[in-house]
N, C-alpha and C. Protein backbone atom coordinates (compact mmCIF):
# COMPACT_ATOMS: atom_id res chain seq x y z
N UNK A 1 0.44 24.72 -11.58
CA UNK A 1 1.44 23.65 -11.55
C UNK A 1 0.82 22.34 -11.07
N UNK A 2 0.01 22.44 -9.99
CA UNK A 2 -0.31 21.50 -9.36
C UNK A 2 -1.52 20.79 -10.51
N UNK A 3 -2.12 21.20 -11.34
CA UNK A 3 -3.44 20.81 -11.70
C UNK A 3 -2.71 20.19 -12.61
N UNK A 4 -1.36 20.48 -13.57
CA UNK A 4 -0.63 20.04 -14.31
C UNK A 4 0.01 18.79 -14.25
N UNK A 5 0.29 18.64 -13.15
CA UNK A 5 0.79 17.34 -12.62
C UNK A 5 -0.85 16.37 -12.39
N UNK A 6 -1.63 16.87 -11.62
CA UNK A 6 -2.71 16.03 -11.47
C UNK A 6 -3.59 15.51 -13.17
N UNK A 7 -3.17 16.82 -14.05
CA UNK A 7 -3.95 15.84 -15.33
C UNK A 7 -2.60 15.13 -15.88
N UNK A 8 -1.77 15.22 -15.55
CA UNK A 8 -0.30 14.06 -16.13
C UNK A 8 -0.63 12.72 -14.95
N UNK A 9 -0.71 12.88 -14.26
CA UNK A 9 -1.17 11.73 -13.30
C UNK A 9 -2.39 11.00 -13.93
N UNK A 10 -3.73 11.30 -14.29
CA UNK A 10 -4.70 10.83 -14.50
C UNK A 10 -4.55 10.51 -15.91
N UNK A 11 -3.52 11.41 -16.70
CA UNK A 11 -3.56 10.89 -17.94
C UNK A 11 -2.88 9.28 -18.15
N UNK A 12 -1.90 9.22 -17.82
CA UNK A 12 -1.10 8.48 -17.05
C UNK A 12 -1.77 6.74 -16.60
N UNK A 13 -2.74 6.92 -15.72
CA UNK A 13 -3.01 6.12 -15.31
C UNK A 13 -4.55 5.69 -16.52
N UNK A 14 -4.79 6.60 -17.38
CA UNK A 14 -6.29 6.00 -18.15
C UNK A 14 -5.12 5.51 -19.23
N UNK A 15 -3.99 6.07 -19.65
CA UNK A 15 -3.46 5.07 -20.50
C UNK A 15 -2.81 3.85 -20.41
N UNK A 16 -2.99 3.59 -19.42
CA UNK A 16 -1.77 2.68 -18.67
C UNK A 16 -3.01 1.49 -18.61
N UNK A 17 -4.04 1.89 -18.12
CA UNK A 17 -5.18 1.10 -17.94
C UNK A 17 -4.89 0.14 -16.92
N UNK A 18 -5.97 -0.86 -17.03
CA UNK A 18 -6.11 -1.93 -15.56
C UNK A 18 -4.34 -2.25 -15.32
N UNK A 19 -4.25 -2.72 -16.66
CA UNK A 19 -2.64 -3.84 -16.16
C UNK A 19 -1.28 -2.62 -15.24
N UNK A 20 -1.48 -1.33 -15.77
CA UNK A 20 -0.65 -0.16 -15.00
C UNK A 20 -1.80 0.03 -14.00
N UNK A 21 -2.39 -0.11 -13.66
CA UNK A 21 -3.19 -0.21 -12.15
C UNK A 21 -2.42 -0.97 -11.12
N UNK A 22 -2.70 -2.41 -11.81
CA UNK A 22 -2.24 -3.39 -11.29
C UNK A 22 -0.39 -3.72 -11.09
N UNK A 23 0.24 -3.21 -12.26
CA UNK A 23 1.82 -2.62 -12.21
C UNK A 23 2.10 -2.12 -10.78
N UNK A 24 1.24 -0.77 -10.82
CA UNK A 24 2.06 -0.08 -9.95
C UNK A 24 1.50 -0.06 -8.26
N UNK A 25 0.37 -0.93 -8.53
CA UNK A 25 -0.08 -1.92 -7.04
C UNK A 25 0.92 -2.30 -6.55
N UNK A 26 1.59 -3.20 -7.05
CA UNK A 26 2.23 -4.56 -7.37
C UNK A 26 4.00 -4.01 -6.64
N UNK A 27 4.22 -2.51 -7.13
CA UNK A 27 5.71 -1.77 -6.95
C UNK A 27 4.96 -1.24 -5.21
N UNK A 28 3.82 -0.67 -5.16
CA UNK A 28 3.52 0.22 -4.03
C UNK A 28 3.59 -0.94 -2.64
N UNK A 29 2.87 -2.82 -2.80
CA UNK A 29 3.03 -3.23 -2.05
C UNK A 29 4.16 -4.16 -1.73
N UNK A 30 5.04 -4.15 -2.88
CA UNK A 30 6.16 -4.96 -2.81
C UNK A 30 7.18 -3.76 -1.59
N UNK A 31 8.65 -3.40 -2.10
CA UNK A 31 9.12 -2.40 -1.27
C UNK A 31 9.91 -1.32 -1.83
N UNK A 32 8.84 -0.89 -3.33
CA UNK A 32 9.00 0.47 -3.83
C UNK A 32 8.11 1.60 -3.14
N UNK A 33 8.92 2.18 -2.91
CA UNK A 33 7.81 3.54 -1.91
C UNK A 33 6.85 3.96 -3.06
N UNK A 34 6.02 3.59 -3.34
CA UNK A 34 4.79 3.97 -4.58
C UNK A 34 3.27 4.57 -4.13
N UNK A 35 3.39 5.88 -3.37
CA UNK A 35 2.18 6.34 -2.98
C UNK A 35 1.28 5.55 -3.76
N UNK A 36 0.01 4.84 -3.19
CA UNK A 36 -1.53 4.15 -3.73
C UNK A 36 -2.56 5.34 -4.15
N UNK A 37 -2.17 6.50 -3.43
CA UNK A 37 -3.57 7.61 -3.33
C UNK A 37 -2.94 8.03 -5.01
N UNK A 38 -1.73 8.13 -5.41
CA UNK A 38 -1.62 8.72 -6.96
C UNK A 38 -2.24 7.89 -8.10
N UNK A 39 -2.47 6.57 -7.72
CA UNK A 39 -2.82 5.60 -8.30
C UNK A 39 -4.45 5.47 -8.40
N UNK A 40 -4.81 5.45 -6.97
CA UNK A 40 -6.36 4.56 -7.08
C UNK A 40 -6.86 5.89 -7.10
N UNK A 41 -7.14 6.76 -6.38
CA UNK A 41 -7.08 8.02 -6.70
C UNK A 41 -7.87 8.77 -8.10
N UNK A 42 -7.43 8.75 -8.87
CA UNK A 42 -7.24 9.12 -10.20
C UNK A 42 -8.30 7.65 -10.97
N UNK A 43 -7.73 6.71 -10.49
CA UNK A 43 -8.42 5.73 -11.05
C UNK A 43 -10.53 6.24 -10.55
N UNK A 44 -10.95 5.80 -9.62
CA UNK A 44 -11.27 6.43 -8.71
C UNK A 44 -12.40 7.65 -9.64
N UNK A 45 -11.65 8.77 -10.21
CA UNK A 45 -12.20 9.87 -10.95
C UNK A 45 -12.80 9.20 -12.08
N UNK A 46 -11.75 8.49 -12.83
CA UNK A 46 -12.25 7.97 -13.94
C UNK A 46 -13.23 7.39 -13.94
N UNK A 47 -12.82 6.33 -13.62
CA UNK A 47 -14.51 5.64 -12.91
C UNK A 47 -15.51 6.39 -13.01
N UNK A 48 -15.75 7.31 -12.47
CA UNK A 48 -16.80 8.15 -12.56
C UNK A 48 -17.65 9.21 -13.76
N UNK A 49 -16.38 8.75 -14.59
CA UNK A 49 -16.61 9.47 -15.60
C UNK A 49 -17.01 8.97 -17.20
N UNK A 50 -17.13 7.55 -16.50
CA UNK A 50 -17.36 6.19 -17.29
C UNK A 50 -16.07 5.80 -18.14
N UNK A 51 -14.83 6.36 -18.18
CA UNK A 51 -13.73 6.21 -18.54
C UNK A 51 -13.14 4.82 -18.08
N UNK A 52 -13.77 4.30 -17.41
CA UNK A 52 -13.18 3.30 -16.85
C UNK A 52 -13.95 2.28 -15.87
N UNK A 53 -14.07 1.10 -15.99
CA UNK A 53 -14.77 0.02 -14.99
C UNK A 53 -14.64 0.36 -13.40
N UNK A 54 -15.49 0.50 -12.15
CA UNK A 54 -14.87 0.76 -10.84
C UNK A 54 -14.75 -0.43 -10.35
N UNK A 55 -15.03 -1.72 -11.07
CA UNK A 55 -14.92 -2.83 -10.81
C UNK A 55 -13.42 -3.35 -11.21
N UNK A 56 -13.56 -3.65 -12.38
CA UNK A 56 -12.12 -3.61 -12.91
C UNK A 56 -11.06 -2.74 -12.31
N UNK A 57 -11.26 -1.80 -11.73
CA UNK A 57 -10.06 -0.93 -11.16
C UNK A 57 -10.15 -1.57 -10.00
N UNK A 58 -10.54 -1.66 -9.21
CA UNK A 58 -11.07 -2.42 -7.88
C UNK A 58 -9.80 -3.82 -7.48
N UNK A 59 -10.54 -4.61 -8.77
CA UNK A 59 -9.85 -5.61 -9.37
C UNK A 59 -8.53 -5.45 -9.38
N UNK A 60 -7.83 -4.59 -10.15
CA UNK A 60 -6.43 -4.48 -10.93
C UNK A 60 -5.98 -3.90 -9.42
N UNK A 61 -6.63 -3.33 -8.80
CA UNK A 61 -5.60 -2.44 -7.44
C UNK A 61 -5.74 -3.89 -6.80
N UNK A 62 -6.57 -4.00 -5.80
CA UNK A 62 -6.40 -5.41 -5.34
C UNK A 62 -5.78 -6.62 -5.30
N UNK A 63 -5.48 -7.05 -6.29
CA UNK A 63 -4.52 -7.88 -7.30
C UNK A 63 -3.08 -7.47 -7.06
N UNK A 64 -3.08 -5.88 -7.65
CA UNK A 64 -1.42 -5.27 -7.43
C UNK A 64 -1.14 -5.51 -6.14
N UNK A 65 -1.72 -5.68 -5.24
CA UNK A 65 -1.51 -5.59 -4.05
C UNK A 65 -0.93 -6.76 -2.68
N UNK A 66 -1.71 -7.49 -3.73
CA UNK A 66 -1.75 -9.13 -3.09
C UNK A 66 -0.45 -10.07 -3.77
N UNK A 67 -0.01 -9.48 -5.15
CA UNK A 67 0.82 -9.72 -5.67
C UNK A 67 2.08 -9.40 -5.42
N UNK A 68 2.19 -8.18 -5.10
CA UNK A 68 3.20 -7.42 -4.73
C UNK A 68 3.96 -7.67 -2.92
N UNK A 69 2.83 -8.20 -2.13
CA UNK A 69 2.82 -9.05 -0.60
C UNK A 69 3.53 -10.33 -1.11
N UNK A 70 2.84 -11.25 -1.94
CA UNK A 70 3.65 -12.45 -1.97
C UNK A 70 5.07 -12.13 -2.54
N UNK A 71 5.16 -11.48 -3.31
CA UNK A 71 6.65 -11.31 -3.57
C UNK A 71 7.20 -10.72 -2.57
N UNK A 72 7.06 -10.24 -1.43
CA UNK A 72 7.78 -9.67 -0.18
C UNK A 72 8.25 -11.46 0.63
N UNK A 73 6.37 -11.67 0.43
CA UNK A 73 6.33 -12.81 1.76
C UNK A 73 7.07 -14.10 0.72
N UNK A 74 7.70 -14.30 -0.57
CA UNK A 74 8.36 -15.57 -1.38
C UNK A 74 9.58 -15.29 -0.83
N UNK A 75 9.93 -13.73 -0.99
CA UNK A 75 11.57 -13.62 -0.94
C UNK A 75 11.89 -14.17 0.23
N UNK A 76 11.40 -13.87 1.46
CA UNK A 76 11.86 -14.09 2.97
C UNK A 76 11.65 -15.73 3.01
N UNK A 77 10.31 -16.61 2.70
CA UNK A 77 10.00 -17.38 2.67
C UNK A 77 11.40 -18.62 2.13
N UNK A 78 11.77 -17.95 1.08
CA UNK A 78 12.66 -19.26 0.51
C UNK A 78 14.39 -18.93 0.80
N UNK A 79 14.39 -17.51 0.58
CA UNK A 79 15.76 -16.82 1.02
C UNK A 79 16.23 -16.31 2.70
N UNK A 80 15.12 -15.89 3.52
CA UNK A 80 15.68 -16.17 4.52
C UNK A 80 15.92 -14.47 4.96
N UNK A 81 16.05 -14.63 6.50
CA UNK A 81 16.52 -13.11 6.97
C UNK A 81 17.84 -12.68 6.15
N UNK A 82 18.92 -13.72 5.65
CA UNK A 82 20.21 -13.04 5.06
C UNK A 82 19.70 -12.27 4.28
N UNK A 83 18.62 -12.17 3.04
CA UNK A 83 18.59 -11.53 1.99
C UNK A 83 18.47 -10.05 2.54
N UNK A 84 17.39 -10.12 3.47
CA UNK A 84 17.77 -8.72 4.28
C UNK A 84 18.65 -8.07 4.53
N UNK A 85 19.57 -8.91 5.37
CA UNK A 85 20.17 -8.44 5.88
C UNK A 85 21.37 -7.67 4.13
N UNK A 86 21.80 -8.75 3.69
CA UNK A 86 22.43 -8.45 2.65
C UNK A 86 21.98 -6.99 2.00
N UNK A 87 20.36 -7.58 1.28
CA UNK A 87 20.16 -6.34 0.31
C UNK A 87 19.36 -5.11 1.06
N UNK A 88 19.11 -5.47 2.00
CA UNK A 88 18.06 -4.68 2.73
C UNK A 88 18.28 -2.90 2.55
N UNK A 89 19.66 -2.66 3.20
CA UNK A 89 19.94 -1.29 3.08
C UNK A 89 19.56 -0.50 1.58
N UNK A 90 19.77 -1.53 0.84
CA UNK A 90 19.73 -0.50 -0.61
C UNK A 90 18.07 -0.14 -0.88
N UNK A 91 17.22 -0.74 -0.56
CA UNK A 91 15.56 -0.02 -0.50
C UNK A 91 15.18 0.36 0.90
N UNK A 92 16.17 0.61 1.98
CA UNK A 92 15.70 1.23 3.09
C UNK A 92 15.19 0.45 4.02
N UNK A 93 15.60 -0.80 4.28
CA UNK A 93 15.12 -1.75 5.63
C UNK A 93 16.67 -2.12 5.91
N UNK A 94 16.63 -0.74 7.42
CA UNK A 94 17.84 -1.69 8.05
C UNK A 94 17.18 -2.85 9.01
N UNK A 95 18.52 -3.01 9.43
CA UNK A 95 18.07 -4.04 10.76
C UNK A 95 17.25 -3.88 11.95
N UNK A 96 17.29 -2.48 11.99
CA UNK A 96 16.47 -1.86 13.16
C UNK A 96 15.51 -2.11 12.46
N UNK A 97 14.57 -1.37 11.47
CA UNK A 97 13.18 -1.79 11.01
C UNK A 97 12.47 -2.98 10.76
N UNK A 98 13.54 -4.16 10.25
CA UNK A 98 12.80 -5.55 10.28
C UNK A 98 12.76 -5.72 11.48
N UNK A 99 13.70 -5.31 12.81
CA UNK A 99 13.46 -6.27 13.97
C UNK A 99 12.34 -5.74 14.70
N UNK A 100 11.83 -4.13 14.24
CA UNK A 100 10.56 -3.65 14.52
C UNK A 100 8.90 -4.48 13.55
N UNK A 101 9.45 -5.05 12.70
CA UNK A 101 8.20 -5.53 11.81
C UNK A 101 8.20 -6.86 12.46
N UNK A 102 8.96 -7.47 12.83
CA UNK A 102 9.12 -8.88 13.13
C UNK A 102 8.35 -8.66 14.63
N UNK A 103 9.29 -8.16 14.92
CA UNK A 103 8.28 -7.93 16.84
C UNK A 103 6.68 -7.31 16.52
N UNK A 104 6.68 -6.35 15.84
CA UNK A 104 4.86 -6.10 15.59
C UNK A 104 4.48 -7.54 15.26
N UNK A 105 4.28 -8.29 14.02
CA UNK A 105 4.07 -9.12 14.09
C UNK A 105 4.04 -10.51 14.41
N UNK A 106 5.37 -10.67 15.52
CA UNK A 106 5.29 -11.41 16.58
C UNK A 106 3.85 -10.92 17.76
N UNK A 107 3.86 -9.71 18.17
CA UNK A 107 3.02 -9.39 19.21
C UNK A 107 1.29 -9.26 18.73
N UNK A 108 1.47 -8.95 17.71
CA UNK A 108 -0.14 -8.89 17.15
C UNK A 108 -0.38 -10.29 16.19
N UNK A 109 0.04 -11.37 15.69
CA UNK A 109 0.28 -12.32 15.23
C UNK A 109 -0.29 -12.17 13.67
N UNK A 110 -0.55 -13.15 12.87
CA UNK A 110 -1.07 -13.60 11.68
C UNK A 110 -1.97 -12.52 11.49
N UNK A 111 -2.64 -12.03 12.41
CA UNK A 111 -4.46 -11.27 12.05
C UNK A 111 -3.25 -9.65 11.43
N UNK A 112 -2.15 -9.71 11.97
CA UNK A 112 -1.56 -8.24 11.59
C UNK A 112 -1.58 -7.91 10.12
N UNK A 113 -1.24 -9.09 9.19
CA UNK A 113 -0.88 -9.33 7.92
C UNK A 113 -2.38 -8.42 7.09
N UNK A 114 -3.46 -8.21 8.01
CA UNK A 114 -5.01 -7.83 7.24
C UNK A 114 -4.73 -6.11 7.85
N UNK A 115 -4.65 -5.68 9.01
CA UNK A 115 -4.62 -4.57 9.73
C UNK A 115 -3.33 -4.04 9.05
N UNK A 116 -2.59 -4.22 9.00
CA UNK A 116 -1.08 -3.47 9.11
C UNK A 116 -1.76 -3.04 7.56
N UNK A 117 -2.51 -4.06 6.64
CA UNK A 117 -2.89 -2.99 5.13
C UNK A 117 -3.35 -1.80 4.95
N UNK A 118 -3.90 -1.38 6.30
CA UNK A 118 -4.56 0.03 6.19
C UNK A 118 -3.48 1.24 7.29
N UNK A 119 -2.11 0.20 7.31
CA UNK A 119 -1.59 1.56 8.29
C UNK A 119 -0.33 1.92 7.05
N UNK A 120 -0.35 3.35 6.90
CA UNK A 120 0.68 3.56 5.62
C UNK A 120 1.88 4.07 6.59
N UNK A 121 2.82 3.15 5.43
CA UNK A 121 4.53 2.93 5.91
C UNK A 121 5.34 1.63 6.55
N UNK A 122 3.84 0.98 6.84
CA UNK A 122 4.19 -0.50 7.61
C UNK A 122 3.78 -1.27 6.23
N UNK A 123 2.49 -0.86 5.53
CA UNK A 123 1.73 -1.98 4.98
C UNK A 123 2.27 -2.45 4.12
N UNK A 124 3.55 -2.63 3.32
CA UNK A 124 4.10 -2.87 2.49
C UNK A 124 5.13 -4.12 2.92
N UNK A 125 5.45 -4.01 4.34
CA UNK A 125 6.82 -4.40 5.27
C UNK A 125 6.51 -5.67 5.61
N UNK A 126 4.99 -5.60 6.15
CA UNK A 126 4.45 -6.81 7.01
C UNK A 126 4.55 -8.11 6.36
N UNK A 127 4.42 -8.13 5.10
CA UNK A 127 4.92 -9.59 4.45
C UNK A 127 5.94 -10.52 4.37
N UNK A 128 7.55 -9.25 5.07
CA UNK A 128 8.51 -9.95 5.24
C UNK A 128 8.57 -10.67 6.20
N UNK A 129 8.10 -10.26 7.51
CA UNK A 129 8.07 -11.18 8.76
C UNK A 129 7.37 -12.58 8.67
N UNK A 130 5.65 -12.21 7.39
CA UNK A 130 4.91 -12.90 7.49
C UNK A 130 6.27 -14.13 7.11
N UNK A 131 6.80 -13.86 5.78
CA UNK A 131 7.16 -15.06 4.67
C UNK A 131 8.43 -15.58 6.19
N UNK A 132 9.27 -14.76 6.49
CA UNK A 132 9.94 -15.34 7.80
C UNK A 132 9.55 -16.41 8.56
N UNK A 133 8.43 -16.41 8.91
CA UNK A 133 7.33 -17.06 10.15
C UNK A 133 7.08 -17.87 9.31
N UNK A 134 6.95 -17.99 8.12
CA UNK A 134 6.41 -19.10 6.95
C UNK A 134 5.07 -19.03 7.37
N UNK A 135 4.37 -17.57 7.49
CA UNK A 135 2.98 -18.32 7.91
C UNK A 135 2.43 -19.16 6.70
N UNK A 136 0.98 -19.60 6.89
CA UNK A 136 0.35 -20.20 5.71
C UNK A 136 0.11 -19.03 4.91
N UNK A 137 0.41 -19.36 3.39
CA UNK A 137 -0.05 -18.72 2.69
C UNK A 137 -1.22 -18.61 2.21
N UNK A 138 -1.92 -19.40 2.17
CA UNK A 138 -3.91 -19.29 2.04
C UNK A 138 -3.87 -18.16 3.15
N UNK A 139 -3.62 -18.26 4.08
CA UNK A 139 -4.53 -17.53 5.51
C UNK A 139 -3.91 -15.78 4.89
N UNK A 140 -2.17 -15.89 4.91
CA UNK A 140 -1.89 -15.07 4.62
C UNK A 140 -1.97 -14.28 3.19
N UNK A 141 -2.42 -15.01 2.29
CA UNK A 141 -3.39 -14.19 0.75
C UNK A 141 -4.46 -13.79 1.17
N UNK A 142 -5.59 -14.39 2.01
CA UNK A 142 -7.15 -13.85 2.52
C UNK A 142 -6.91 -12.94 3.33
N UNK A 143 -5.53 -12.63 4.05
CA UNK A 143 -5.86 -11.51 5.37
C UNK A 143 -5.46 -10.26 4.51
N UNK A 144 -3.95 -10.27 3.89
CA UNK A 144 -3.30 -9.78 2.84
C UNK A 144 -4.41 -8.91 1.88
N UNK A 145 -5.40 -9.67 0.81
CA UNK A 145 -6.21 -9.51 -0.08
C UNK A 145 -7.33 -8.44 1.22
N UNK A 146 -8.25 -8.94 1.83
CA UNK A 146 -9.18 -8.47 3.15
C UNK A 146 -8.42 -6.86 3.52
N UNK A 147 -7.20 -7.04 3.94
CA UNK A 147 -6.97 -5.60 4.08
C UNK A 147 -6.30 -4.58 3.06
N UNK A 148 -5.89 -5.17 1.61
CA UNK A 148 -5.69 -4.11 0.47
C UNK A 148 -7.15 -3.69 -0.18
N UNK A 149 -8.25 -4.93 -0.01
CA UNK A 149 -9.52 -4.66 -0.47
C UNK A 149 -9.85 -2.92 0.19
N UNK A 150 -10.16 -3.39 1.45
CA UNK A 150 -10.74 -1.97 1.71
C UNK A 150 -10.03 -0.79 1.58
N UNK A 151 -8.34 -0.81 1.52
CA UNK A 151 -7.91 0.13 1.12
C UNK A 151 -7.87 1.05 -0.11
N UNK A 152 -8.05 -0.42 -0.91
CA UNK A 152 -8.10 0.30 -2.51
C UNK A 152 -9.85 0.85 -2.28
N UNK A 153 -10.49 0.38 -1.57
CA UNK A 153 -12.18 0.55 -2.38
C UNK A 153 -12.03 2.04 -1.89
N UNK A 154 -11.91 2.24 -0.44
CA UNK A 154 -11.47 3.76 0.08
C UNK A 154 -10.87 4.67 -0.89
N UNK A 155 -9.53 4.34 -1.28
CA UNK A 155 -9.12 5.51 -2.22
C UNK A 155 -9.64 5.60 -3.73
N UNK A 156 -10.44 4.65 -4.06
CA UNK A 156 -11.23 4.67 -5.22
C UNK A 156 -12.83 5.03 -5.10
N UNK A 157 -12.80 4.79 -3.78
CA UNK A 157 -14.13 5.74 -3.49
C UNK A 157 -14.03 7.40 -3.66
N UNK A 158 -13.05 7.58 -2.89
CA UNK A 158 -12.32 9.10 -2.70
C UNK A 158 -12.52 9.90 -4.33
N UNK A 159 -11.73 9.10 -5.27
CA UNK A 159 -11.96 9.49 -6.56
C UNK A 159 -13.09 9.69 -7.09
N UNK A 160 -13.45 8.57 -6.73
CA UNK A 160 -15.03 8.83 -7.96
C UNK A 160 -16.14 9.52 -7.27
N UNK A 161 -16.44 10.09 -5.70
CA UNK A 161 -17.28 11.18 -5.54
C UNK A 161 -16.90 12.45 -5.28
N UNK A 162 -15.55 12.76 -5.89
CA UNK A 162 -14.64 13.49 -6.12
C UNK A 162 -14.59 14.42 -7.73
N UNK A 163 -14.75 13.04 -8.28
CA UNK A 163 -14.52 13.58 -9.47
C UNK A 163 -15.54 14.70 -10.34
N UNK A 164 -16.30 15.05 -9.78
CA UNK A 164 -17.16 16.15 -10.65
C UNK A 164 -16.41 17.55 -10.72
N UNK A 165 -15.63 17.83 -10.05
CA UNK A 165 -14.75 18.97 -10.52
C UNK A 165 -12.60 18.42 -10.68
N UNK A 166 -12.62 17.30 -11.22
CA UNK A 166 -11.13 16.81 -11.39
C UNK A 166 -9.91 17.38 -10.58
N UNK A 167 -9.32 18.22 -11.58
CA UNK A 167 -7.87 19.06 -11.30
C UNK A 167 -8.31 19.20 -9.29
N UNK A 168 -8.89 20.36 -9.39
CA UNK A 168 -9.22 20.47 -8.18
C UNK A 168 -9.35 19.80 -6.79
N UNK A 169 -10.21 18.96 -6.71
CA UNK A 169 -10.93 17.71 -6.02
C UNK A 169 -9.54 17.32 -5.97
N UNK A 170 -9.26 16.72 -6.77
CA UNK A 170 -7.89 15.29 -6.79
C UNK A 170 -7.28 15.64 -6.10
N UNK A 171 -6.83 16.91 -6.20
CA UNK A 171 -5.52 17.78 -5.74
C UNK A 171 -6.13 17.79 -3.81
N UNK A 172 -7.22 18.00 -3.82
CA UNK A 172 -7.56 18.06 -2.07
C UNK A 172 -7.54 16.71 -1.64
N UNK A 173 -7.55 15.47 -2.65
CA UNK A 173 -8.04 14.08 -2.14
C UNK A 173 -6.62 14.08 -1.51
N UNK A 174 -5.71 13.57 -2.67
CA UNK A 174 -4.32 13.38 -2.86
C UNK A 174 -3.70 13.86 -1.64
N UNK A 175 -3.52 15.31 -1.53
CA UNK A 175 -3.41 15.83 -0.31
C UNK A 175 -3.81 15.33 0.89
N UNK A 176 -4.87 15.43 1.25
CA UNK A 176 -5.56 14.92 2.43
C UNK A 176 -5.28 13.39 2.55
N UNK A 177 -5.16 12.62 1.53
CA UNK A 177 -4.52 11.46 2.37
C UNK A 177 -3.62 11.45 2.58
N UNK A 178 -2.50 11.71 1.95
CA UNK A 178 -1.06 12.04 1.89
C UNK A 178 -0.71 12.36 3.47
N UNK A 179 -1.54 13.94 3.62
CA UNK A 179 -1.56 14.21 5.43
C UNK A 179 -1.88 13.03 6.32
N UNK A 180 -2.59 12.34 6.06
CA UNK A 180 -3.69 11.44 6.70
C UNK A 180 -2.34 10.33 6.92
N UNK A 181 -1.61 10.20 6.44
CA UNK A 181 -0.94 9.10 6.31
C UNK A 181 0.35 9.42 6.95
N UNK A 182 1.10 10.55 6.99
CA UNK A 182 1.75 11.33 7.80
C UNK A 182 1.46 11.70 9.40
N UNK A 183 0.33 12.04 9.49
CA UNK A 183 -0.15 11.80 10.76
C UNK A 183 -0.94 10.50 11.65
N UNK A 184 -1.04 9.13 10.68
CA UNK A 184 -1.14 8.03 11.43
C UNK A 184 0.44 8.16 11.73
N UNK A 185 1.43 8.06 10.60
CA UNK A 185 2.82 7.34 11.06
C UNK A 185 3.68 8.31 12.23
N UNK A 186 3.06 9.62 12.10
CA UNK A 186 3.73 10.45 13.03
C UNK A 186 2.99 9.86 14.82
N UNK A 187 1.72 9.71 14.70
CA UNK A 187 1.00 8.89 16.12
C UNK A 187 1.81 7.79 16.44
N UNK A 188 2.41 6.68 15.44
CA UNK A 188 2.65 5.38 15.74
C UNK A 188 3.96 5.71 16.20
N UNK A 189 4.58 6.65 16.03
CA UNK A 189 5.99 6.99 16.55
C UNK A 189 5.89 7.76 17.88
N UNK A 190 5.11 8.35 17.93
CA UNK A 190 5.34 9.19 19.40
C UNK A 190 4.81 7.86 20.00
N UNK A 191 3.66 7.15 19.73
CA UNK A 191 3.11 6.03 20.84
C UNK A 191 4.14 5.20 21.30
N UNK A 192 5.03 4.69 20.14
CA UNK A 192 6.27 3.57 20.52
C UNK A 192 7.02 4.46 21.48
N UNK A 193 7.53 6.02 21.06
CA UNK A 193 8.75 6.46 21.56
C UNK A 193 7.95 6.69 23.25
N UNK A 194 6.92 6.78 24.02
CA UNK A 194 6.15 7.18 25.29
C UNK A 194 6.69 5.69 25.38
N UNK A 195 6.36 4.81 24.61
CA UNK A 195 6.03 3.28 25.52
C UNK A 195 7.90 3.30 26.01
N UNK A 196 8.74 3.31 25.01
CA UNK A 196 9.72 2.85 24.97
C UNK A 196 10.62 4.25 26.45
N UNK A 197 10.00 5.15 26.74
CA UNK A 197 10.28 5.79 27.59
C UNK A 197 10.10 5.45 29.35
N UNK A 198 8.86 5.02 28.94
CA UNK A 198 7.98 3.91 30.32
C UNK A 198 8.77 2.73 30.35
């Protein structure tokens, strides 16, 4: 079953090519829950298999990524906390969670917008506070771009010294970040819930 889904995944993404790279970047960093590891991942294999540029994928994830931030950080930017507040519930940001993204990036400032890219469950979020704060957008595309870079090169690394046995491999990558990403967000919760106990 599982290997079934992993060659529908990879098939998926070699037909879809750079611009569905870059598509579903674009959904993963805006505020569609769009696992990246199903994406770059797979991309990642291909690559390796000369099926595909690791540059150009590189490219197209990167891009999805930075693209998908400014449309977080435009909406807040020109529309304002109401839109939140308004549409927020229907993709899963109540009020409690922006006033948690807003205070992270009140307390860790501008430099958060590069870091928060490599923590999964925040990295998608952090653009709303940014566009709130109106930071600059130059600073905030270079910190933005700086921390989806190494994320995508990571999970497209994962793929392509992965890929000499496919079905398989993918299926342990996929997995293992998946965990990996479950157990940063499960740490960042017990750490808040100790602080918030103290």
């Amino acid at each position: 079953m599982f290997h079934t889904i992993i060659d529908s995944i990879v098939s998926y993404v070699s037909a879809w090519g750079y611009f569905g790279i870059f598509s579903m970047m674009f959904l993963e960093s805006s505020f569609f829950p769009f696992p990246s590891e199903i994406v770059m991942i797979p991309a990642g294999y291909l690559a390796s298999k000369g099926e595909m540029s690791l540059v150009l994928a590189f490219l197209a994830g990167s891009g999805g990524s930075l693209a998908g931030a400014l449309f977080n950080y435009y909406l807040c930017f020109f529309f304002g906390r109401s839109l939140i507040e308004r549409y927020g519930k229907f993709i899963g940001i109540t009020e409690a969670k922006m006033q948690k993204f807003e205070a992270f990036f009140n307390k860790h400032g501008e430099i958060s917008t590069f870091n928060c890219r490599l923590i999964p469950g925040i990295r998608q979020y952090i653009s709303l506070p940014a566009g709130l704060a109106k930071m600059n957008v130059f600073k905030f595309s270079l910190f933005t771009t700086l921390g989806a870079s190494i994320w995508v090169a990571i999970l497209l690394g994962v793929g392509y010294f992965l890929g000499s046995n496919p079905p398989k491999n993918i299926i342990y990558a996929i997995s293992i970040m998946l965990v990996l990403s479950v157990l940063i967000l499960t740490f960042i919760y017990v750490k808040k819930q100790n602080r918030s106990a103290a």
